[in-house]
Structure formats: C-alpha cells, structure tokens
C-alpha atoms as a PDB file:
ATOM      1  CA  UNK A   1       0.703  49.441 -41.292  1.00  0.00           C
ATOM      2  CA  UNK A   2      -1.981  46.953 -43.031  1.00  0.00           C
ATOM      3  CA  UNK A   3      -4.636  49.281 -41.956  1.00  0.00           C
ATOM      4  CA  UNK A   4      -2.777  52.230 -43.284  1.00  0.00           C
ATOM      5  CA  UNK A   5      -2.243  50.249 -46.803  1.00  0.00           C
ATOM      6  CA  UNK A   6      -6.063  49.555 -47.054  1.00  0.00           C
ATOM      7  CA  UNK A   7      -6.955  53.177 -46.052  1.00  0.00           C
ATOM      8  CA  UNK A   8      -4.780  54.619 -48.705  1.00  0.00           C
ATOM      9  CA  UNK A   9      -6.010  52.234 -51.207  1.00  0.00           C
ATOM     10  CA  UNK A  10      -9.450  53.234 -50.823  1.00  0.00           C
ATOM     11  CA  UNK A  11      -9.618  56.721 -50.794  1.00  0.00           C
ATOM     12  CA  UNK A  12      -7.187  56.431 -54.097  1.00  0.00           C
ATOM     13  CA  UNK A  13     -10.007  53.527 -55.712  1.00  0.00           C
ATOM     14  CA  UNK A  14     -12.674  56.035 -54.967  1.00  0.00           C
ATOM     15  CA  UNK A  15     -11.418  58.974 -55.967  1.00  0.00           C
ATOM     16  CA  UNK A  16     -10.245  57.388 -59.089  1.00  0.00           C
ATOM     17  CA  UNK A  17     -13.926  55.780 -59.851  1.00  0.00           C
ATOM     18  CA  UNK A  18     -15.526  59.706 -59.264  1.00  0.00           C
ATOM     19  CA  UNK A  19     -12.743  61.234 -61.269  1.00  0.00           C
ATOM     20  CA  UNK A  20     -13.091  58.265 -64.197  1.00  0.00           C
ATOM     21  CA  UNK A  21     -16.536  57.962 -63.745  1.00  0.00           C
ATOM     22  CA  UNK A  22     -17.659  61.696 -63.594  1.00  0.00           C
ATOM     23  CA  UNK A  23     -15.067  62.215 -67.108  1.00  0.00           C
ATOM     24  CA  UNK A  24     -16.642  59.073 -68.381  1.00  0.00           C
ATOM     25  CA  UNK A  25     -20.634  60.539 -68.492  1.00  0.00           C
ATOM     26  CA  UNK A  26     -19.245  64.031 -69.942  1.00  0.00           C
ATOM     27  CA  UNK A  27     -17.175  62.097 -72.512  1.00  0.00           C
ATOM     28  CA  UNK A  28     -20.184  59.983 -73.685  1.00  0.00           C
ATOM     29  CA  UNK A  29     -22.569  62.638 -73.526  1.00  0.00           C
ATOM     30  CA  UNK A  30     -20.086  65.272 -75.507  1.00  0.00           C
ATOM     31  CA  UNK A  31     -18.889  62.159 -77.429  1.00  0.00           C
ATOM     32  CA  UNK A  32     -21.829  60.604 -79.073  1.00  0.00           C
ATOM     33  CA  UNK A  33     -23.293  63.755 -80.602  1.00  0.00           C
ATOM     34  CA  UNK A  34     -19.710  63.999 -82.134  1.00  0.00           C
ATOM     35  CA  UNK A  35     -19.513  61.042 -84.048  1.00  0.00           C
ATOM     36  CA  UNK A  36     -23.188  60.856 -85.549  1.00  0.00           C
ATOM     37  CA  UNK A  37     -22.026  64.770 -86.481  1.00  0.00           C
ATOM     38  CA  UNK A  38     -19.070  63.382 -88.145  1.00  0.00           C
ATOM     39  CA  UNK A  39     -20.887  59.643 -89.959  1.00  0.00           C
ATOM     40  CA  UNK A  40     -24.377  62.304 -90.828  1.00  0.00           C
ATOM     41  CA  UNK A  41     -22.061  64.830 -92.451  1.00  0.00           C
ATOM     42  CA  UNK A  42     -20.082  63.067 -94.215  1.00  0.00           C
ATOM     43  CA  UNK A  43     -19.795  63.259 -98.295  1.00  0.00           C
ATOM     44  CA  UNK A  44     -22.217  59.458 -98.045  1.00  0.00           C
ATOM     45  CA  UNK A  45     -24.204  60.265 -94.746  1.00  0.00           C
ATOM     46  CA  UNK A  46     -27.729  61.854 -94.480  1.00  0.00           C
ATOM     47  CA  UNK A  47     -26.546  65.637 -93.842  1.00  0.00           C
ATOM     48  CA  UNK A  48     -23.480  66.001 -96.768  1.00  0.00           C
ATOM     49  CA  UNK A  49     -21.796  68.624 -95.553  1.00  0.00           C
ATOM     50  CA  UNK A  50     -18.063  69.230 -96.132  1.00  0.00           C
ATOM     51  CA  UNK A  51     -18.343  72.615 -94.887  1.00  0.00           C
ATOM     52  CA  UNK A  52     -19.146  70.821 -90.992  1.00  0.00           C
ATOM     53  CA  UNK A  53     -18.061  67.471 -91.302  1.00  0.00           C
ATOM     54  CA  UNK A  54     -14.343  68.216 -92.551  1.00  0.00           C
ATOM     55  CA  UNK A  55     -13.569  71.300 -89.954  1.00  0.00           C
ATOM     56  CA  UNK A  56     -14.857  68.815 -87.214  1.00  0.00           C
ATOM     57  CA  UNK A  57     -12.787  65.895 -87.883  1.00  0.00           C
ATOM     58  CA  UNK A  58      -9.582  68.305 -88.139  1.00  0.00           C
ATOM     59  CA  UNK A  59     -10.624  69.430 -84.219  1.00  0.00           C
ATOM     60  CA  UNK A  60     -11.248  65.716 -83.168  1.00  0.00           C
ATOM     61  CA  UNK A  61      -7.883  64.609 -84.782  1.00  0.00           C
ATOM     62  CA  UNK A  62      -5.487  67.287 -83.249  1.00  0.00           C
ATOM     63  CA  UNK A  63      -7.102  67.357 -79.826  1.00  0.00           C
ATOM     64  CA  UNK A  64      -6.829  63.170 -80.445  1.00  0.00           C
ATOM     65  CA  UNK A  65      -3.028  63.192 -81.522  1.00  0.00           C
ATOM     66  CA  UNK A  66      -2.168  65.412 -78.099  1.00  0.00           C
ATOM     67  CA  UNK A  67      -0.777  63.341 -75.398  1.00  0.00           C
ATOM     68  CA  UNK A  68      -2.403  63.496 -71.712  1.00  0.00           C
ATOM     69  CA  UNK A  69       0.115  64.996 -69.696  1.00  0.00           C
ATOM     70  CA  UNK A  70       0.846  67.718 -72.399  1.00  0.00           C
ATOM     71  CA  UNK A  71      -3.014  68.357 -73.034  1.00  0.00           C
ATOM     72  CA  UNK A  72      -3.058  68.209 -69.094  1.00  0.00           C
ATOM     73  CA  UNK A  73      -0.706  71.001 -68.591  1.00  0.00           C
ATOM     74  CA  UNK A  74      -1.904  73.105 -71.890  1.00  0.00           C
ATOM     75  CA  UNK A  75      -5.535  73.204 -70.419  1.00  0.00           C
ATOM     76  CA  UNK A  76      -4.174  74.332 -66.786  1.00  0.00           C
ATOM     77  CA  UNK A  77      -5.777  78.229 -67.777  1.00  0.00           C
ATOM     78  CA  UNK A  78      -9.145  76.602 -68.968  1.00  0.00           C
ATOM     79  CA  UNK A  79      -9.597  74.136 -66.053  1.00  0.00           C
ATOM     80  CA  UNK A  80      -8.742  77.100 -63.455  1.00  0.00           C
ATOM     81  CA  UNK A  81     -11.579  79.424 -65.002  1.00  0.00           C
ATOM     82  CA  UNK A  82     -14.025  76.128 -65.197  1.00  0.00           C
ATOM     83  CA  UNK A  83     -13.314  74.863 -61.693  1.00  0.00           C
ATOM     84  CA  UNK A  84     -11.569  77.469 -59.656  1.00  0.00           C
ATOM     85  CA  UNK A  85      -8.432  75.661 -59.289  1.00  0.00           C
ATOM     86  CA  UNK A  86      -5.974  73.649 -60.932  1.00  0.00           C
ATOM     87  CA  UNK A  87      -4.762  71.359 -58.828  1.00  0.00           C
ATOM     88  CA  UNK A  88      -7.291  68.447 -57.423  1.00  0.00           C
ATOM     89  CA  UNK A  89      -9.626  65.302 -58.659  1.00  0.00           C
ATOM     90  CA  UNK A  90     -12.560  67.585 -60.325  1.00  0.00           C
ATOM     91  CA  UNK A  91      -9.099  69.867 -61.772  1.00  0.00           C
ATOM     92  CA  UNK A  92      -8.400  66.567 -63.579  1.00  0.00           C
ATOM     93  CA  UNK A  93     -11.700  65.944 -64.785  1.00  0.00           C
ATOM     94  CA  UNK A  94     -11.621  68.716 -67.333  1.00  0.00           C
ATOM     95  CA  UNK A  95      -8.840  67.395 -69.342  1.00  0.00           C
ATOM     96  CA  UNK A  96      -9.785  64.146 -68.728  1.00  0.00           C
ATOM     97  CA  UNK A  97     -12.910  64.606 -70.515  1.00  0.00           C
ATOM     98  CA  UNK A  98     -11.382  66.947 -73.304  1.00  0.00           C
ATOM     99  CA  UNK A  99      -9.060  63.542 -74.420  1.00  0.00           C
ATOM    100  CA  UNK A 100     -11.772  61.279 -73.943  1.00  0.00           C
ATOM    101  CA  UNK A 101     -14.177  63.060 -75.861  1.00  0.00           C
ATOM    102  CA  UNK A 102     -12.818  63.040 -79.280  1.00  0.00           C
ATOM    103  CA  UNK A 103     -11.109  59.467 -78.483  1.00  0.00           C
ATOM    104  CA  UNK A 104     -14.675  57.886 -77.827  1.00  0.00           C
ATOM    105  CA  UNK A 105     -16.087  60.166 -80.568  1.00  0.00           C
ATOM    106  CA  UNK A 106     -13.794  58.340 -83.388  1.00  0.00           C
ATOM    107  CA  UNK A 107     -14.479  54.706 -81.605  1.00  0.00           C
ATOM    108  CA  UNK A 108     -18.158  55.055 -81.638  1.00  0.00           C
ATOM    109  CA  UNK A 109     -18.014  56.874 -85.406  1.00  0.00           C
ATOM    110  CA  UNK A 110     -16.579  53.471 -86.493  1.00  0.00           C
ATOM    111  CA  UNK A 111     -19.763  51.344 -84.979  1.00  0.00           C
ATOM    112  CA  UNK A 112     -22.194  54.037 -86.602  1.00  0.00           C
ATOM    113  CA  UNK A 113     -19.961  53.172 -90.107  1.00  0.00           C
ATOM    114  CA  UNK A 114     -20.936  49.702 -90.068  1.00  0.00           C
ATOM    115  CA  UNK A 115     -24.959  49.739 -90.025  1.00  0.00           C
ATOM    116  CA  UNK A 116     -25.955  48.024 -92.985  1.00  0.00           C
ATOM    117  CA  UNK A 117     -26.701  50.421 -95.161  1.00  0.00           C
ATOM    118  CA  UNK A 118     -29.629  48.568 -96.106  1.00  0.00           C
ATOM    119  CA  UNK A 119     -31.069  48.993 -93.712  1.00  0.00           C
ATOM    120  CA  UNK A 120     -30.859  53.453 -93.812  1.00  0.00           C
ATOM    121  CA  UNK A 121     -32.178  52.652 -97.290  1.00  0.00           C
ATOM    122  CA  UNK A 122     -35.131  50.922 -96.375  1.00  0.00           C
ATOM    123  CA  UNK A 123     -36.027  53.283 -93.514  1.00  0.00           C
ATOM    124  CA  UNK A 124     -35.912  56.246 -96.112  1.00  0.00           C
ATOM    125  CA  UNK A 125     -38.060  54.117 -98.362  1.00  0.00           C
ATOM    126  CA  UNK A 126     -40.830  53.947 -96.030  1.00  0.00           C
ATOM    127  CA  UNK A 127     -40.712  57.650 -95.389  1.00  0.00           C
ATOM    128  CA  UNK A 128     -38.808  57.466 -92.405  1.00  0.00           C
ATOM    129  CA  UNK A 129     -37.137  61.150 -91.861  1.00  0.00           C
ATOM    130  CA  UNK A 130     -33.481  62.201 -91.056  1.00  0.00           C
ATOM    131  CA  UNK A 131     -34.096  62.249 -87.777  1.00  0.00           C
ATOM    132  CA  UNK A 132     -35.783  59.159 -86.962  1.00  0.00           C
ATOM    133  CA  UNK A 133     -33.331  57.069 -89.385  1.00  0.00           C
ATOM    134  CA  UNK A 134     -30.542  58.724 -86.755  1.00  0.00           C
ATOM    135  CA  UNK A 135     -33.060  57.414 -83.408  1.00  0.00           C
ATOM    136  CA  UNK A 136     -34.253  54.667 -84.855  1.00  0.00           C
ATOM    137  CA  UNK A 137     -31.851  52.743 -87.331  1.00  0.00           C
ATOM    138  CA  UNK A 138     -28.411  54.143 -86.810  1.00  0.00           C
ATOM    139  CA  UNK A 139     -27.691  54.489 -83.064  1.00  0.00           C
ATOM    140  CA  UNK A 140     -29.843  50.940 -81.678  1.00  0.00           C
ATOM    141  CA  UNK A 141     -27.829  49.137 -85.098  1.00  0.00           C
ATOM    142  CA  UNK A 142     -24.564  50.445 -83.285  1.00  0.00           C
ATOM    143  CA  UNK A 143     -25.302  50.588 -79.717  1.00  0.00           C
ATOM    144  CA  UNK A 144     -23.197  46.902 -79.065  1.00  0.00           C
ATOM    145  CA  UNK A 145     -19.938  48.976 -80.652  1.00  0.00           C
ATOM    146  CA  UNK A 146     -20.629  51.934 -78.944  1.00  0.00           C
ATOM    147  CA  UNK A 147     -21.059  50.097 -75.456  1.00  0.00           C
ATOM    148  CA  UNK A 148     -17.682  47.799 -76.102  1.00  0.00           C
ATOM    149  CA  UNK A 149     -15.740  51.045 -77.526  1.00  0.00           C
ATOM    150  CA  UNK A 150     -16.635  53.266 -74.400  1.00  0.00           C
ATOM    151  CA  UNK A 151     -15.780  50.267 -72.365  1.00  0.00           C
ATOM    152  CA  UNK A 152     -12.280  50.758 -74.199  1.00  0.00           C
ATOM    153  CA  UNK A 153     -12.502  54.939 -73.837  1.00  0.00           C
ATOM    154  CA  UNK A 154     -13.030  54.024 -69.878  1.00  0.00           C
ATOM    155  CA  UNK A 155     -10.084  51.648 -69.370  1.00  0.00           C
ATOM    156  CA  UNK A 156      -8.184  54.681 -71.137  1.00  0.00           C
ATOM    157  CA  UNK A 157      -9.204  56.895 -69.062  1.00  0.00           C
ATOM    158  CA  UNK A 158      -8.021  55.097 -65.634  1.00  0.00           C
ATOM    159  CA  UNK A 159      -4.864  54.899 -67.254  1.00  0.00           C
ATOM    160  CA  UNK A 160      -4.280  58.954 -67.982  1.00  0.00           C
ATOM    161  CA  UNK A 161      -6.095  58.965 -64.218  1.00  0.00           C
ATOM    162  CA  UNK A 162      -3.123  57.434 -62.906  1.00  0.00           C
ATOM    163  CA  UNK A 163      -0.656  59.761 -64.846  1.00  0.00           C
ATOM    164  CA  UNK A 164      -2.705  63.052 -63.879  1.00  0.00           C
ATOM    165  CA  UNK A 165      -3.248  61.665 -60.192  1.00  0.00           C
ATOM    166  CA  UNK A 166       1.011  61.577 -60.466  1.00  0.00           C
ATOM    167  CA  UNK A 167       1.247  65.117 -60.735  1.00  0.00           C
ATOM    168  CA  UNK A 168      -1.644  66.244 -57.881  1.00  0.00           C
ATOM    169  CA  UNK A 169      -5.020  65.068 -58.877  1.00  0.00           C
ATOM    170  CA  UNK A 170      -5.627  62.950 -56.301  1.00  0.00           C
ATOM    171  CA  UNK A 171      -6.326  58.926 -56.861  1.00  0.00           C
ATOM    172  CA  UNK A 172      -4.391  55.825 -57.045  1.00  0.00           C
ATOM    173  CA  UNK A 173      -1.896  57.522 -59.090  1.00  0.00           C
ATOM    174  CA  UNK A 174      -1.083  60.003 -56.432  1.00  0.00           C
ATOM    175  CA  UNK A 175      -0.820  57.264 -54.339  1.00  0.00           C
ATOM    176  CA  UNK A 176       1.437  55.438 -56.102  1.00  0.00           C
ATOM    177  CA  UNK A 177       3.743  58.002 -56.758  1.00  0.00           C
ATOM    178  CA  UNK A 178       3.938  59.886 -53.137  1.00  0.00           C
ATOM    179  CA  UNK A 179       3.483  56.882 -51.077  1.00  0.00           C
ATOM    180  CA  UNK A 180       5.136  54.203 -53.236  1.00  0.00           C
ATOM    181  CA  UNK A 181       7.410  55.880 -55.839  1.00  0.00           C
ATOM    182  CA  UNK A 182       8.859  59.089 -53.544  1.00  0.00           C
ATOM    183  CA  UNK A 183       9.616  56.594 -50.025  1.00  0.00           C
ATOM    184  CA  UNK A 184      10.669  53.320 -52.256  1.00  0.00           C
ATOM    185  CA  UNK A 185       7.921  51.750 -50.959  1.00  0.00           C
ATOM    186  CA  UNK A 186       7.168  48.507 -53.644  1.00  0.00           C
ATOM    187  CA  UNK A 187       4.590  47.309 -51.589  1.00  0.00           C
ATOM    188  CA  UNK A 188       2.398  49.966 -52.270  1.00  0.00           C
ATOM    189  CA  UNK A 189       3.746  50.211 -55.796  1.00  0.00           C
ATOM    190  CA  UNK A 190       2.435  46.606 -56.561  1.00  0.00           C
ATOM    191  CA  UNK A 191      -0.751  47.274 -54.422  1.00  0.00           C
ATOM    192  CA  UNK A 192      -1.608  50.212 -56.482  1.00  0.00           C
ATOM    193  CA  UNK A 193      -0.979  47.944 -59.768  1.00  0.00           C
ATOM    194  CA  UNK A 194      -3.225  45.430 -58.521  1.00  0.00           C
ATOM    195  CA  UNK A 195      -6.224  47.259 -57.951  1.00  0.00           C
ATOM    196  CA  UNK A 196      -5.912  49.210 -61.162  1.00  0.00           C
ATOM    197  CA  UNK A 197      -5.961  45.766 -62.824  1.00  0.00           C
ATOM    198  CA  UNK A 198      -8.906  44.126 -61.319  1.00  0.00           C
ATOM    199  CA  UNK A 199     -11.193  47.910 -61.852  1.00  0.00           C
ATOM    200  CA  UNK A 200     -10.339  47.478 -65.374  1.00  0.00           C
ATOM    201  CA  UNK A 201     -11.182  43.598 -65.304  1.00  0.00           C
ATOM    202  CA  UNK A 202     -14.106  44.257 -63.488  1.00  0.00           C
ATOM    203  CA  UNK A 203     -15.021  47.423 -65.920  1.00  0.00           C
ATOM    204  CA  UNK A 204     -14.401  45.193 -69.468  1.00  0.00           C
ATOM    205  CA  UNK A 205     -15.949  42.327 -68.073  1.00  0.00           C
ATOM    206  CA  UNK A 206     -19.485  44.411 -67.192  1.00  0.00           C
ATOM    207  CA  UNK A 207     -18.939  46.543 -70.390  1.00  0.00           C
ATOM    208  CA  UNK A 208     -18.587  43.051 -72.545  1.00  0.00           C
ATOM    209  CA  UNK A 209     -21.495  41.827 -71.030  1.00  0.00           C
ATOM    210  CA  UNK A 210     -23.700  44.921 -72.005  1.00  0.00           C
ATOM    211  CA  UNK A 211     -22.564  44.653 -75.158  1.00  0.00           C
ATOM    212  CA  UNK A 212     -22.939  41.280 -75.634  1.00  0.00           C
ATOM    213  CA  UNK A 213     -26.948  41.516 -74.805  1.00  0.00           C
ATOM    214  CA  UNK A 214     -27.051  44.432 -76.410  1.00  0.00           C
ATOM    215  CA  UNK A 215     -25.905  42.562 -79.910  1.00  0.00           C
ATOM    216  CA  UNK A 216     -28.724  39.366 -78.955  1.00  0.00           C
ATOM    217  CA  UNK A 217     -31.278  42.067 -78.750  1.00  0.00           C
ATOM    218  CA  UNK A 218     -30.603  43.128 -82.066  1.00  0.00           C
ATOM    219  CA  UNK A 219     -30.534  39.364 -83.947  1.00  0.00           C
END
C-alpha cells in the first residue's frame, strides 16, 4: 500500500512539474513581450500608441477576468486542433498557458512601471535608441520584479494544475480526486496537499533567491 502511495505520488509530482513547467516557459516567453507592448505603448512610454496599447490591454483584461475551469472548458475546440486531443497533461497545457499569459503579462508590466524614469531619460540623452533603452535600461532595471512576479504566475499555475488535473489532465490533481476524493481515501487527500505545498515552498524559495541576487546586481 506504501509503495502504491509513493508510486502515485510521483507520477502525479512529475506530471504536474512538465505540465507547470512546460505552461510556465510559453507563459514567460508569450508574457514578457506583452507587457513591454503594453508599458512602450502607453500614452507616457517610448511607442505612444493608443491605437495598440488600449485594444491590447482590453484582450489581457477579459482573458485575465475568466476563471480556469471556464477558460478550460471554452478552449476545449482550440486545444483539440493544437494538440489532437482534449483530454491529457499537454491538453492542459494550452489553457494553462492562455491564463498565465496575460496574468504574468500584467505582473511583470507593473515591475517595467517602476524603472526610474531617470534613468529612460538619461539613456535617451546620450543617444541611446528605442530599442536599446527597452534591452538595456528597462528590462535589467525590472528583471528582480519580473523574476519574483513569475515566481507568483508559477505557484498560480500549480494551483489551476490541480483543478484541470481534477477533470482528466493528469497530475496530482487527478490524483487527488480519483484516488483520494472518489474512494474517501484522506490519506491520499492529505498526501497530495503536502507535496503541492513543499513544490510551491521549494519554487518561492528558489524564485526569491533569484530575485534577490538579481536586485544586488543592480545596486
């Protein structure tokens, strides 16, 4: 039975860390371009553009306001055509990503918001151009927020992991709900809950630390 337990837990950990993880590197790498889109556009950024910046911000905030399990079962069409199926850990992945993106896009928006904007001036003044201010100045200035608020966008995401692994993803939410939930097992119901809370100890506590030397590097 113990050996059963441990088996279960850690094909459900691992499938939960590709899931999380593989949604995780689509979310940053769809994310990040969002927000510097949204701080460069706006009516006080370096590309003022209303005609971009406000139709942008009304996609990130609907697709934002959307809870999982709704945006989960809306997207069931879309993830079928993307992944041939829609039932499965790389099914999940596609809305997965879709409500981390704009989540992680606003987070890291907010770090880009705070440079000093001293510090944009002074690049300009010394004939810096658009571009570099963007490689240069804005994302290094904001790369501590933008570590800590993915670390956030990742603990999120193990959480809707859990609730899309509850209806057939695959993960420690499936087995929590077929093994624990479905044969009133509590054992397996409080294993599940402790091994979701130490990966997201163990993920804040590496994503504080990242940020943490990221924000000496800068002083």
């Amino acid at each position: 039975m113990f050996n059963d337990l441990i088996d279960l837990l850690l094909t459900g950990t691992l499938d939960t860390i590709v899931m999380v993880g593989s949604s995780a590197i689509l979310a940053f790498v769809f994310g990040l371009p969002l927000a510097v889109l949204l701080v460069c556009t706006d009516k006080n950024g370096i590309y003022p553009s209303t005609r971009i910046h406000e139709p942008v911000g009304w996609v990130v905030n609907i697709t934002r306001s959307i809870p999982f399990l709704i945006l989960m079962v809306a997207l069931i069409p879309f993830t079928r055509f993307i992944v041939g199926t829609s039932y499965g850990l790389w099914a999940a992945v596609v809305p997965l990503t879709l409500a981390a993106t704009p989540f992680f896009a606003r987070i890291a928006e907010v770090s880009l918001r705070e440079v000093d904007q001293g510090l944009i001036e002074a690049a300009q003044a010394m004939g810096c151009n658009r571009k570099q201010i963007i490689w240069h100045v804005l994302l290094p200035e904001a790369m501590s927020g933008i570590v800590a608020g993915f670390t956030v966008t990742i603990v999120t995401m193990i959480n809707s992991s859990a609730i899309a692994g509850a209806i057939g993803a695959g993960g420690l939410g499936d087995v929590a709900y077929r093994y624990g939930y479905q044969r009133f097992d509590v054992q397996i119901m409080l294993a599940v809950i402790v091994v979701l809370v130490i990966l997201v100890m163990l993920i804040q506590f590496f994503g504080d630390h990242i940020s943490s030397q990221l924000d000496k590097k800068r002083v």
